[in-house]
Protein backbone atom coordinates (compact mmCIF):
# COMPACT_ATOMS: atom_id res chain seq x y z
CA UNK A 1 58.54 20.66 -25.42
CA UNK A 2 55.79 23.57 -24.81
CA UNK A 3 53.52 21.75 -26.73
CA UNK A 4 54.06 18.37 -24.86
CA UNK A 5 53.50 20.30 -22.20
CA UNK A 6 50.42 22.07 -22.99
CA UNK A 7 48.65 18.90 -24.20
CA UNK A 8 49.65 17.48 -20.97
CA UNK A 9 47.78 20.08 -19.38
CA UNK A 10 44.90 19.68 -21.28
CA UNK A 11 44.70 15.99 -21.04
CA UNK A 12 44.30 16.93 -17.03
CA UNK A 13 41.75 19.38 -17.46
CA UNK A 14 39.93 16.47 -19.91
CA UNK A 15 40.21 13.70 -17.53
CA UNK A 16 38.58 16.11 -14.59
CA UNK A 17 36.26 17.17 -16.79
CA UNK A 18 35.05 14.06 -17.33
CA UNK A 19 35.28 12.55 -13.71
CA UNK A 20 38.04 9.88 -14.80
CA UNK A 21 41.63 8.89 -13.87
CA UNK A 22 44.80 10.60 -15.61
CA UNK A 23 46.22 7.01 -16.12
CA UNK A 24 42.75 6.00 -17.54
CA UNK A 25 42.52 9.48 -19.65
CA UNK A 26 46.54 7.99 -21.12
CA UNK A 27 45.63 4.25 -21.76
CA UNK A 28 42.45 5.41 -24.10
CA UNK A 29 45.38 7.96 -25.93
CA UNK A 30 48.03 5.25 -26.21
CA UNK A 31 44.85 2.96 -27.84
CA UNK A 32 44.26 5.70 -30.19
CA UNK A 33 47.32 6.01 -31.29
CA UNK A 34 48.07 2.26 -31.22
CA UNK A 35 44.99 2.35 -34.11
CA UNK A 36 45.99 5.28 -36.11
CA UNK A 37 49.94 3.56 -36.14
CA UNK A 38 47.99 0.14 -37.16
CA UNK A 39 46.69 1.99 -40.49
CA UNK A 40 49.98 3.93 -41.55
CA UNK A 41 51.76 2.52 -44.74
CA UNK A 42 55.19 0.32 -43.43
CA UNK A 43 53.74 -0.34 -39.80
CA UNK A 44 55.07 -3.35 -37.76
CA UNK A 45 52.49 -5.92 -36.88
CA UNK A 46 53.73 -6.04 -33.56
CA UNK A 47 53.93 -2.86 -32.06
CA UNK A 48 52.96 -0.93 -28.40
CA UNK A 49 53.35 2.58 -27.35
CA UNK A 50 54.66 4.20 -24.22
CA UNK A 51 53.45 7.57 -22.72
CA UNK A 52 56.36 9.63 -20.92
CA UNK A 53 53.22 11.31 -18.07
CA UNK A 54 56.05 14.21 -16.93
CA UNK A 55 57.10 15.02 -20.68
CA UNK A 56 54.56 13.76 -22.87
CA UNK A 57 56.89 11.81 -25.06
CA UNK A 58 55.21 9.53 -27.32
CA UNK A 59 57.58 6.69 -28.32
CA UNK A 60 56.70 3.65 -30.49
CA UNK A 61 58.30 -0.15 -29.82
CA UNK A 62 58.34 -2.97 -31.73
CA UNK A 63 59.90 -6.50 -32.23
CA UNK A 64 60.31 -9.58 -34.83
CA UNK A 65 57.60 -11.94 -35.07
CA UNK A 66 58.34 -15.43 -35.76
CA UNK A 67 56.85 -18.42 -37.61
CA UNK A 68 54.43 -19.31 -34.60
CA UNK A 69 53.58 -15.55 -34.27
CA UNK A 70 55.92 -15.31 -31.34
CA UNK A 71 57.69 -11.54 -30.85
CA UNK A 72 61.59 -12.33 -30.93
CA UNK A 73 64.79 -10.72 -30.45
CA UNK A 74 65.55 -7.09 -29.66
CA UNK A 75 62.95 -4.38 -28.98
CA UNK A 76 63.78 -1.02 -31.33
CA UNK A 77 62.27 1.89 -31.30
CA UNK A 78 60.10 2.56 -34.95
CA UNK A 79 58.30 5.86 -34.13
CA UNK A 80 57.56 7.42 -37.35
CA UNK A 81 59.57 10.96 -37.56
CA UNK A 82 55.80 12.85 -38.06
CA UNK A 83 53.75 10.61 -36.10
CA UNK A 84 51.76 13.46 -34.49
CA UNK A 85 50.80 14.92 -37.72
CA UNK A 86 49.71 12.20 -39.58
CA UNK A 87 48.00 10.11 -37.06
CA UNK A 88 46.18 13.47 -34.93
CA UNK A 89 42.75 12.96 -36.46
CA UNK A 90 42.57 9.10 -36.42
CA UNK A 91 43.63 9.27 -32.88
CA UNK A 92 41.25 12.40 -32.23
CA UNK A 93 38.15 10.21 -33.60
CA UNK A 94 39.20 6.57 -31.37
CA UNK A 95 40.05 8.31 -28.86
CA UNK A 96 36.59 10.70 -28.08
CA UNK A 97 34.99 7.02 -29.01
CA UNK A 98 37.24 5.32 -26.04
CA UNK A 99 36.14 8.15 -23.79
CA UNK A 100 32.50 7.58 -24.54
CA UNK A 101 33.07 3.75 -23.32
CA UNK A 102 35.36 4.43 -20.39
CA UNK A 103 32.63 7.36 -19.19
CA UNK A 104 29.53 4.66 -19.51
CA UNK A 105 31.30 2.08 -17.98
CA UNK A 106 32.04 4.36 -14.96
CA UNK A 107 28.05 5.22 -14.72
CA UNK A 108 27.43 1.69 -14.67
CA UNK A 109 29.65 0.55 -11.90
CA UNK A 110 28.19 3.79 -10.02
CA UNK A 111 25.01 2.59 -10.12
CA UNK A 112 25.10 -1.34 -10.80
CA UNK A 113 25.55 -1.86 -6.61
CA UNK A 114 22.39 0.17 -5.92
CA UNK A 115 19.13 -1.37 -6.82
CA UNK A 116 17.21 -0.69 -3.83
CA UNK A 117 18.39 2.56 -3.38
CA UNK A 118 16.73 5.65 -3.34
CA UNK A 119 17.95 8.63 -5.72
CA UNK A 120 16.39 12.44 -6.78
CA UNK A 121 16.05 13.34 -10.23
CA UNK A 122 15.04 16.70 -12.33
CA UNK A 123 12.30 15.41 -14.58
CA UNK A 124 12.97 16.21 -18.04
CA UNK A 125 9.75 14.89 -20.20
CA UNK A 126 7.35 12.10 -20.05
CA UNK A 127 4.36 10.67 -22.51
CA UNK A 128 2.36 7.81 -21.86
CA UNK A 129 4.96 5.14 -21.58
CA UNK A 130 7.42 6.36 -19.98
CA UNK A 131 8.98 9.56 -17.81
CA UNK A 132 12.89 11.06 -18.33
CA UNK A 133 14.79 11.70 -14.74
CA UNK A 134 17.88 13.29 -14.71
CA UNK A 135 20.52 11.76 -12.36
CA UNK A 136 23.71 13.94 -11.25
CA UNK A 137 26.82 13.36 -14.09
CA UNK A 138 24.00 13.59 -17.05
CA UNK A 139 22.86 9.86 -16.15
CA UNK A 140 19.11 9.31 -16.85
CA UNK A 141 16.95 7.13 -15.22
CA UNK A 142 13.91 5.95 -16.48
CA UNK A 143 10.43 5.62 -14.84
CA UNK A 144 8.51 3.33 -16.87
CA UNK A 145 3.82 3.99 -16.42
CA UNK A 146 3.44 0.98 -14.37
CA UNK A 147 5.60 2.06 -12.02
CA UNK A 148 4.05 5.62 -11.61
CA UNK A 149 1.21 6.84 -9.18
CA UNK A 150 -1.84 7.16 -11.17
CA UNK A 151 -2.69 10.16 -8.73
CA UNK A 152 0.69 11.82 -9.08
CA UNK A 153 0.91 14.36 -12.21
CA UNK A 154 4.80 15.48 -12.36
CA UNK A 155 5.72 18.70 -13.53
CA UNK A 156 8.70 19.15 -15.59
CA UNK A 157 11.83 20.61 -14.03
CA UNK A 158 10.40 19.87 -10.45
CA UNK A 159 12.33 17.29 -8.13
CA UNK A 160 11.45 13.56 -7.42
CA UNK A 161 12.77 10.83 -5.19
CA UNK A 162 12.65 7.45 -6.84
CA UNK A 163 13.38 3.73 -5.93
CA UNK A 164 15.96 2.22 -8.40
CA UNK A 165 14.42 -1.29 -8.79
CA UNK A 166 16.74 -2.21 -11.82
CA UNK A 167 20.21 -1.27 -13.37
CA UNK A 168 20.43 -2.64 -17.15
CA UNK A 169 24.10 -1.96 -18.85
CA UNK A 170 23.02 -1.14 -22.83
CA UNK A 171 25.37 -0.32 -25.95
CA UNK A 172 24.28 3.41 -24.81
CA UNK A 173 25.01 3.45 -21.30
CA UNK A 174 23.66 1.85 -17.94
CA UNK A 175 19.74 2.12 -18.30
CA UNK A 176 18.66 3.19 -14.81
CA UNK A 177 14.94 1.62 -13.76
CA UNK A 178 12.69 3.95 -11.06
CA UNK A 179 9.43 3.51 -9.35
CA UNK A 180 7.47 5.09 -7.10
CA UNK A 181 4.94 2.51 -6.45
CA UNK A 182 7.62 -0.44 -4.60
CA UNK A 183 6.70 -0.75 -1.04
CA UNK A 184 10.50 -0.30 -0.66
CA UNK A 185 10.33 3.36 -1.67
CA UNK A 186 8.12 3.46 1.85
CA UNK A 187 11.08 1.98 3.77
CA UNK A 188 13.89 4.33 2.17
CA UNK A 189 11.94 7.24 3.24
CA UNK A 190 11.40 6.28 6.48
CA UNK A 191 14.82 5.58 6.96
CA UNK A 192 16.01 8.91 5.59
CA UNK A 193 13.83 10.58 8.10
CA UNK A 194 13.84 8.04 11.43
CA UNK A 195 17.77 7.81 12.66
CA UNK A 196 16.17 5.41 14.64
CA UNK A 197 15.71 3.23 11.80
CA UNK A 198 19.08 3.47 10.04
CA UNK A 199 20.62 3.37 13.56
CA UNK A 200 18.87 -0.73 13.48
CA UNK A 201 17.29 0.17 16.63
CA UNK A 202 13.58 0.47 15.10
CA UNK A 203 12.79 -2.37 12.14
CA UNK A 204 10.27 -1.98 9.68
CA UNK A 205 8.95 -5.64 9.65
CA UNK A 206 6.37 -5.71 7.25
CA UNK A 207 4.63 -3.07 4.17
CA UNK A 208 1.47 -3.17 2.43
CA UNK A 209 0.58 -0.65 0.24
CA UNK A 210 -1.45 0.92 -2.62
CA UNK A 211 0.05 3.64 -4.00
CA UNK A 212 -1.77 6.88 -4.20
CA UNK A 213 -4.18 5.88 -1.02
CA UNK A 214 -2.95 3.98 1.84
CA UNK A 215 0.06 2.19 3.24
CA UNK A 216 0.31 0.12 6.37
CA UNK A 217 3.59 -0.75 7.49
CA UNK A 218 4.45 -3.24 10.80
CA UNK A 219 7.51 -1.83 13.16
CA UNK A 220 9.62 -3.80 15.70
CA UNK A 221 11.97 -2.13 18.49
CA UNK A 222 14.91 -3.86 19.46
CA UNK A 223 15.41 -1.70 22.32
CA UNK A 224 12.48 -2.40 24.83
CA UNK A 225 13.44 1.42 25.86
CA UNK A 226 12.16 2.68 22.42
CA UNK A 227 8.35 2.82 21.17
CA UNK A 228 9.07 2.00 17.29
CA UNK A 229 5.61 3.45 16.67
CA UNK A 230 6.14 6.60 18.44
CA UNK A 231 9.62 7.21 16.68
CA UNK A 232 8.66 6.86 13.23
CA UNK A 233 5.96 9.18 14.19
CA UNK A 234 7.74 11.38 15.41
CA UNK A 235 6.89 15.03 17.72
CA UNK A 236 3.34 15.94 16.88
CA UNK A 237 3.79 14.28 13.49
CA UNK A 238 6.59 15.85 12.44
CA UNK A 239 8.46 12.38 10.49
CA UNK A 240 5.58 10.45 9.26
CA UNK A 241 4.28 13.84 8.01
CA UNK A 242 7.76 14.54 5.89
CA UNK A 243 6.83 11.09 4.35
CA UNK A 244 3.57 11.44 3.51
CA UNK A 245 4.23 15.11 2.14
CA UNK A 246 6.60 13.12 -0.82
CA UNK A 247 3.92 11.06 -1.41
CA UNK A 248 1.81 13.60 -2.00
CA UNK A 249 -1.22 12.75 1.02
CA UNK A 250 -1.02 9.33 1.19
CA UNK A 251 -2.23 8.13 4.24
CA UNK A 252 -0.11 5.76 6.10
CA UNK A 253 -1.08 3.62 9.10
CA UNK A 254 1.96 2.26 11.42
CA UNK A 255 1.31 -0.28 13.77
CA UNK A 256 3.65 -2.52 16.13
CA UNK A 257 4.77 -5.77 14.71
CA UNK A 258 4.18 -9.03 17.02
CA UNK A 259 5.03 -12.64 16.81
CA UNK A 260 1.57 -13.39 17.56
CA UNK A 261 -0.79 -14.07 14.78
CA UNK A 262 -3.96 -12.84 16.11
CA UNK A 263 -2.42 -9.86 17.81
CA UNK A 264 -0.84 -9.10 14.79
CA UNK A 265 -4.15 -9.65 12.32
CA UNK A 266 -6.03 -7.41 15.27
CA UNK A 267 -3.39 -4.73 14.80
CA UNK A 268 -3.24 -4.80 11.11
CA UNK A 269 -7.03 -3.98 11.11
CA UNK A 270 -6.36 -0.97 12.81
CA UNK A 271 -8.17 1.86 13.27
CA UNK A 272 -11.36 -0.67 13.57
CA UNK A 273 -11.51 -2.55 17.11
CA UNK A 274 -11.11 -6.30 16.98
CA UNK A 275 -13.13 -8.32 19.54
CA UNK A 276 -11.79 -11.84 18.48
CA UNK A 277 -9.59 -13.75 15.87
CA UNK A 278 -9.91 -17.03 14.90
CA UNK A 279 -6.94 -18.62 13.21
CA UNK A 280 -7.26 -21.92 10.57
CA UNK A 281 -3.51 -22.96 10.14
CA UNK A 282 -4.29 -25.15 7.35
CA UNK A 283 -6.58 -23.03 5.17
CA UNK A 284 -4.70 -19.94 6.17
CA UNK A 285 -7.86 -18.08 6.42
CA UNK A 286 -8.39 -15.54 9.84
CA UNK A 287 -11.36 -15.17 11.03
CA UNK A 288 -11.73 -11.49 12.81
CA UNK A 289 -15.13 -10.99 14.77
CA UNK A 290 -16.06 -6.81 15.15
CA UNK A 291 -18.86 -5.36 16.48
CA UNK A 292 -21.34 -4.49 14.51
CA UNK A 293 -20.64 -0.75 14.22
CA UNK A 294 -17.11 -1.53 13.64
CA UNK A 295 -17.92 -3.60 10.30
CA UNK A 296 -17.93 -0.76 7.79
CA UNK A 297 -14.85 0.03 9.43
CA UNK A 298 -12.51 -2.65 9.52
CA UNK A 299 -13.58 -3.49 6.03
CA UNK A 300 -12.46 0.00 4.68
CA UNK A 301 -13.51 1.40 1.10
CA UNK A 302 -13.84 -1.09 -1.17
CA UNK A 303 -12.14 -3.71 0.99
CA UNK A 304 -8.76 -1.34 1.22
CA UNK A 305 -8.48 -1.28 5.01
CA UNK A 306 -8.92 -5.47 5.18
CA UNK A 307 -6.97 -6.07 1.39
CA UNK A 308 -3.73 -4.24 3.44
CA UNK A 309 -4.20 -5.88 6.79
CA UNK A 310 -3.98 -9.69 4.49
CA UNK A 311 -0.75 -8.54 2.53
CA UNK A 312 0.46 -7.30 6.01
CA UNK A 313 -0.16 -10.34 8.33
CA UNK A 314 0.47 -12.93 5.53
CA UNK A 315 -3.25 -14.27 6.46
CA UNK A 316 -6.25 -14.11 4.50
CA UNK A 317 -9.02 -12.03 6.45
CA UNK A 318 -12.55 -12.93 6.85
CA UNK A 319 -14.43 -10.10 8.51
CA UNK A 320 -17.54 -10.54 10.51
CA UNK A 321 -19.76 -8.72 12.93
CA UNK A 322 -21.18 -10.10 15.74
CA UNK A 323 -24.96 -10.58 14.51
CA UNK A 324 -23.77 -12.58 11.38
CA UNK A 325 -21.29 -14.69 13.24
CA UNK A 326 -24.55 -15.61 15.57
CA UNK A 327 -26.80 -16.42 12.93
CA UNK A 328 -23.98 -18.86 11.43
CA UNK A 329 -23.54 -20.55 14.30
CA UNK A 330 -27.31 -20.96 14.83
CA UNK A 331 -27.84 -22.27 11.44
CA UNK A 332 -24.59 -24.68 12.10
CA UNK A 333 -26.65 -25.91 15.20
CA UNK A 334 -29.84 -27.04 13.43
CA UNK A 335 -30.55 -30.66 12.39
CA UNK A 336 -30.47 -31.21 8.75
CA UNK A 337 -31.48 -34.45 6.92
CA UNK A 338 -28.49 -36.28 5.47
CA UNK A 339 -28.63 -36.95 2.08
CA UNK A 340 -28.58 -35.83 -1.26
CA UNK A 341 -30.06 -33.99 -4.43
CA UNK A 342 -29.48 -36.39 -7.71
CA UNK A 343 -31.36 -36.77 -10.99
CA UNK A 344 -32.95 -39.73 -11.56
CA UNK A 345 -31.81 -41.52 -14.75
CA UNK A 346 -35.27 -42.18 -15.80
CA UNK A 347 -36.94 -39.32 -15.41
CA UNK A 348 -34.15 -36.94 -15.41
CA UNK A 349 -36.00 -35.15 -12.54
CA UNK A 350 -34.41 -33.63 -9.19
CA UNK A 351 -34.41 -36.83 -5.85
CA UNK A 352 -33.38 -36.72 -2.24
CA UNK A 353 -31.36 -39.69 -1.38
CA UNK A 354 -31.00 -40.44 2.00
CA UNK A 355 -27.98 -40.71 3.24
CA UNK A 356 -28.47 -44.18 5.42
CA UNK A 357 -30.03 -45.33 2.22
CA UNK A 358 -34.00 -46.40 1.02
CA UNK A 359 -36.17 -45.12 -1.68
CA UNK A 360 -35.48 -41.71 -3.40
CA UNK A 361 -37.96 -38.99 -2.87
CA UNK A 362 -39.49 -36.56 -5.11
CA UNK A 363 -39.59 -32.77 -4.58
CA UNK A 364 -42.97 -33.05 -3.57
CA UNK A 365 -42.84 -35.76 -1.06
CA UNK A 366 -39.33 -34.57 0.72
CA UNK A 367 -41.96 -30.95 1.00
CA UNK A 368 -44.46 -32.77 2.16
CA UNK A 369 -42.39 -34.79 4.74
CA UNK A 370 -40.73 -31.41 5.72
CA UNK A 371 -43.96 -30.18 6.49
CA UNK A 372 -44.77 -32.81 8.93
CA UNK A 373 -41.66 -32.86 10.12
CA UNK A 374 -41.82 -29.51 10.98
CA UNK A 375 -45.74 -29.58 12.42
CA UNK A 376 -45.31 -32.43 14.63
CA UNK A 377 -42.35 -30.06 16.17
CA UNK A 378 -44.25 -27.69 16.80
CA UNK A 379 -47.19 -30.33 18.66
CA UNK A 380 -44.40 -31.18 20.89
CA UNK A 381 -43.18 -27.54 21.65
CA UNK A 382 -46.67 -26.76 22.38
CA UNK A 383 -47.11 -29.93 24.72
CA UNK A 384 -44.36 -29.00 26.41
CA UNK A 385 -45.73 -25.30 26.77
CA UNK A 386 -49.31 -27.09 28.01
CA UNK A 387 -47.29 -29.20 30.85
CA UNK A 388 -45.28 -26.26 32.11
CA UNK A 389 -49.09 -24.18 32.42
CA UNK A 390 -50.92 -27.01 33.89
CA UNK A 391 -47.92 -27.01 36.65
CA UNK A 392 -47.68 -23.62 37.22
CA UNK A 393 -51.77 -23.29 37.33
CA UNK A 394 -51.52 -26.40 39.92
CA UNK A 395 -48.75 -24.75 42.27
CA UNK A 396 -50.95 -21.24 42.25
CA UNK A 397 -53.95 -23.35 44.28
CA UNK A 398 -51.75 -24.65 46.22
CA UNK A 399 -50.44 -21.53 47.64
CA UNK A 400 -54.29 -19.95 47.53
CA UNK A 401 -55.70 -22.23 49.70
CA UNK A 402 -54.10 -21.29 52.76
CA UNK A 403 -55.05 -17.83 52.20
CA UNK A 404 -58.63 -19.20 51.60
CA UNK A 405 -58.65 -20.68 54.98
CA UNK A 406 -57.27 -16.90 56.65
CA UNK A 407 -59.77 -15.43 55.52
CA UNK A 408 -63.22 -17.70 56.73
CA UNK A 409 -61.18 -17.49 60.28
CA UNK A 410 -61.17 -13.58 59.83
CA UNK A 411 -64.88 -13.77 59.27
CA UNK A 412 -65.67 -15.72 62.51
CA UNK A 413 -64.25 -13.64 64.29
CA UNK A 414 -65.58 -10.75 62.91
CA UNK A 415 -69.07 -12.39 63.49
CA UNK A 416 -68.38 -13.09 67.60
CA UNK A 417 -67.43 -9.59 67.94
CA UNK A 418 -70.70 -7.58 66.38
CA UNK A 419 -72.41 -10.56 68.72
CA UNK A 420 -70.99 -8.84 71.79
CA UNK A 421 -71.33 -5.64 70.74
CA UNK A 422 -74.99 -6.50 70.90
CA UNK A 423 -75.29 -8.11 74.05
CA UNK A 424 -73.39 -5.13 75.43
CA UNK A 425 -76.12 -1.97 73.67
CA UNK A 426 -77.43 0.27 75.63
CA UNK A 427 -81.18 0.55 77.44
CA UNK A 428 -83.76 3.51 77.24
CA UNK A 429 -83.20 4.93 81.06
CA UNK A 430 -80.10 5.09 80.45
CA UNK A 431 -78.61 2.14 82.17
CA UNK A 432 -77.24 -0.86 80.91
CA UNK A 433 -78.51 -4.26 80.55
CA UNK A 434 -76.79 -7.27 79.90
CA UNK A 435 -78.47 -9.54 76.88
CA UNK A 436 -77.84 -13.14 78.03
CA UNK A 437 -75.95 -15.06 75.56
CA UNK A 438 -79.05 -17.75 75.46
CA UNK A 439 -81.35 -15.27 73.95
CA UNK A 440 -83.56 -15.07 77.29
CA UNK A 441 -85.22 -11.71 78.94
CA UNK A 442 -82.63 -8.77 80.23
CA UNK A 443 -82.37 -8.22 84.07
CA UNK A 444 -82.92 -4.81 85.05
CA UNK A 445 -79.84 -2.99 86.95
């Protein structure tokens, strides 16, 4: 009875060893010994056993089989008199192999719900394929080199946070798939530092990203009291920075989400300043005007900052600055010849075809017509330059010939006064005598 006992005890201290059940811990032992009783000589072929938990009594029950392979008649008890010592090492051996199956199984259904998840590991060794995380309970999860950070060199024994992106169930155990490049690992961290986020009161709407430089992610508040940029932010930094700091300095733009395309491409562009978008709903192609100092920057390096605005808005992004939207629409606005370029089938050489129809031209006669085409406009733009100086040249008399007549009326007069200055000089004795207008002889005073 002390034995019972004692391997009751240490069946307990098994089953919490090994993070299972007692009654799962005694179905794998009755198993075993239902397969060690299977290969003893004189064994019934239908047979079950029954674990006493309190005393540990191990009892074995059979019954008849019939003709169809039917169990018939009375159920008597057959356990062998020494059971225990016979069948202890074929039990031993099916039942550590049971345990092995009920412990993966467990692992599995831990971790089959959780794709999407995020989960910290102790990195245990890597080569060039792969890299070894350990999980808690001795679990392993693997992180395969496309889903790694070319930037990011791991060191063994230091701790990682992964995204679980797949949970495979093998002959060896659940097979536990990790990244770090998903765009989802971006939203997991965010909500393990924003409560504002796990709360549902902030939304992350939309993530673009390039793991190892830059991620842009789009944020909604459903609580017009709440800026969603400003909480996942956080004081002076302090949340995005905890999130950037496990991504070891990647940069991360956050912007507010809108339900308006072109605010939303305009945002996405962000830190560049937009001065106009231009939407084509059935190309899908966004066409963002910047000023011209602004076009380095809304492009980003290599095309990063307008590549993660297009994955954010769901638009494709053509940039331009001011002085080349200008000269498009300028070239748009000249008048072109319809028509055109074919080979000729006789003399396999390059013809304009008009458009409205008529004889083909050559290269050198559509150059040569091109050239009087474009002298004869410039005859009538200097015409037109002639007639506006012939008009102005005509209104400029006009206006002088008033001022012509001013001035002869300012010289008669000036030629009456020096006349009575004259007749009004002074004599030698010192009087005055009066010159008659007529021209005639002074009278004396």
């Amino acid at each position: 009875m002390t034995r019972k006992l004692d391997m009751m005890e240490a069946l307990q201290a098994l089953a919490a060893d090994r993070g299972i059940s007692s009654e799962t811990l005694m179905g794998a032992l009755a198993d075993a010994m239902e397969s060690a009783y299977s290969r003893m000589p004189g064994a019934k072929d239908y047979a079950w056993f029954t674990i006493d938990p309190d005393t540990f009594d191990i009892r074995v029950w059979s019954q008849e089989l019939d003709e169809d392979g039917e169990p018939y008649g009375d159920v008597s008890d057959v356990t062998p008199p020494d059971f225990g010592r016979i069948a202890a090492q074929t039990a031993r051996q099916v039942m550590n192999q049971r345990l092995r199956e009920v412990d993966r199984e467990m692992k599995y259904e831990e971790y089959s719900g959780r794709e999407g998840d995020i989960v910290t590991g102790i990195i245990q060794q890597g080569d060039s394929r792969y890299t070894l995380l350990e999980l808690n309970r001795g679990v392993e999860a693997l992180l395969p080199q496309a889903e790694q950070v070319a930037q990011e060199r791991p060191q063994a024994n230091s701790r990682l946070k992964a995204y679980i992106v797949e949970v495979r169930k093998t002959a060896k155990g659940p097979q536990i798939v990790v990244s770090r490049t998903h765009p989802g690992l971006i939203k997991r961290l965010f909500e393990m530092e924003v409560p504002e986020i796990s709360e549902g009161i902030v939304e992350i709407k939309a993530c673009a990203r390039e793991p190892g430089h830059r991620t842009k992610i789009a944020v909604w508040s459903n609580d017009p009291n709440v800026d969603p940029v400003g909480a996942c932010v956080g004081a002076r930094g302090a949340r995005v920075r905890m999130v950037v700091n496990e991504l070891n300095g990647e940069k991360i733009d956050i912007v507010p989400f809108t339900e308006v395309p072109e605010d939303l491409v305009a945002k996405a562009l962000a830190p560049a300043k937009v001065k106009e978008v231009r939407l084509d709903y059935e190309t899908g192609v966004a066409t963002v005007i910047v000023p011209d100092f602004q076009l380095s920057l809304a492009i980003g390096k290599e095309g990063q900052n307008a590549r993660l605005a297009a994955r954010l808005s769901g638009w494709r992004v053509d940039i331009k600055s001011e002085t080349q939207l200008a000269e498009e629409e300028a070239y748009a606005n000249q008048d072109w010849a319809e028509g055109e370029w074919v080979t000729d089938p006789e003399t396999g050489e390059q013809v304009w075809q008009p458009a409205e129809g008529g004889e083909a031209l050559s290269a050198e006669a559509w150059a040569e017509a091109t050239e009087q085409n474009e002298a004869a406009a410039s005859e009538e733009d200097g015409a037109e330059a002639d007639g506006e100086a012939s008009t102005d040249g005509a209104a400029s008399a006009e206006g002088d010939a008033p001022v012509a007549e001013a001035s002869a009326d300012r010289d008669e007069a000036s030629g009456d006064a020096d006349a009575t200055d004259e007749a009004a000089a002074p004599t030698d004795d010192g009087g005055a005598s009066e010159q008659p207008a007529e021209g005639g002889e002074p009278e004396a005073g």
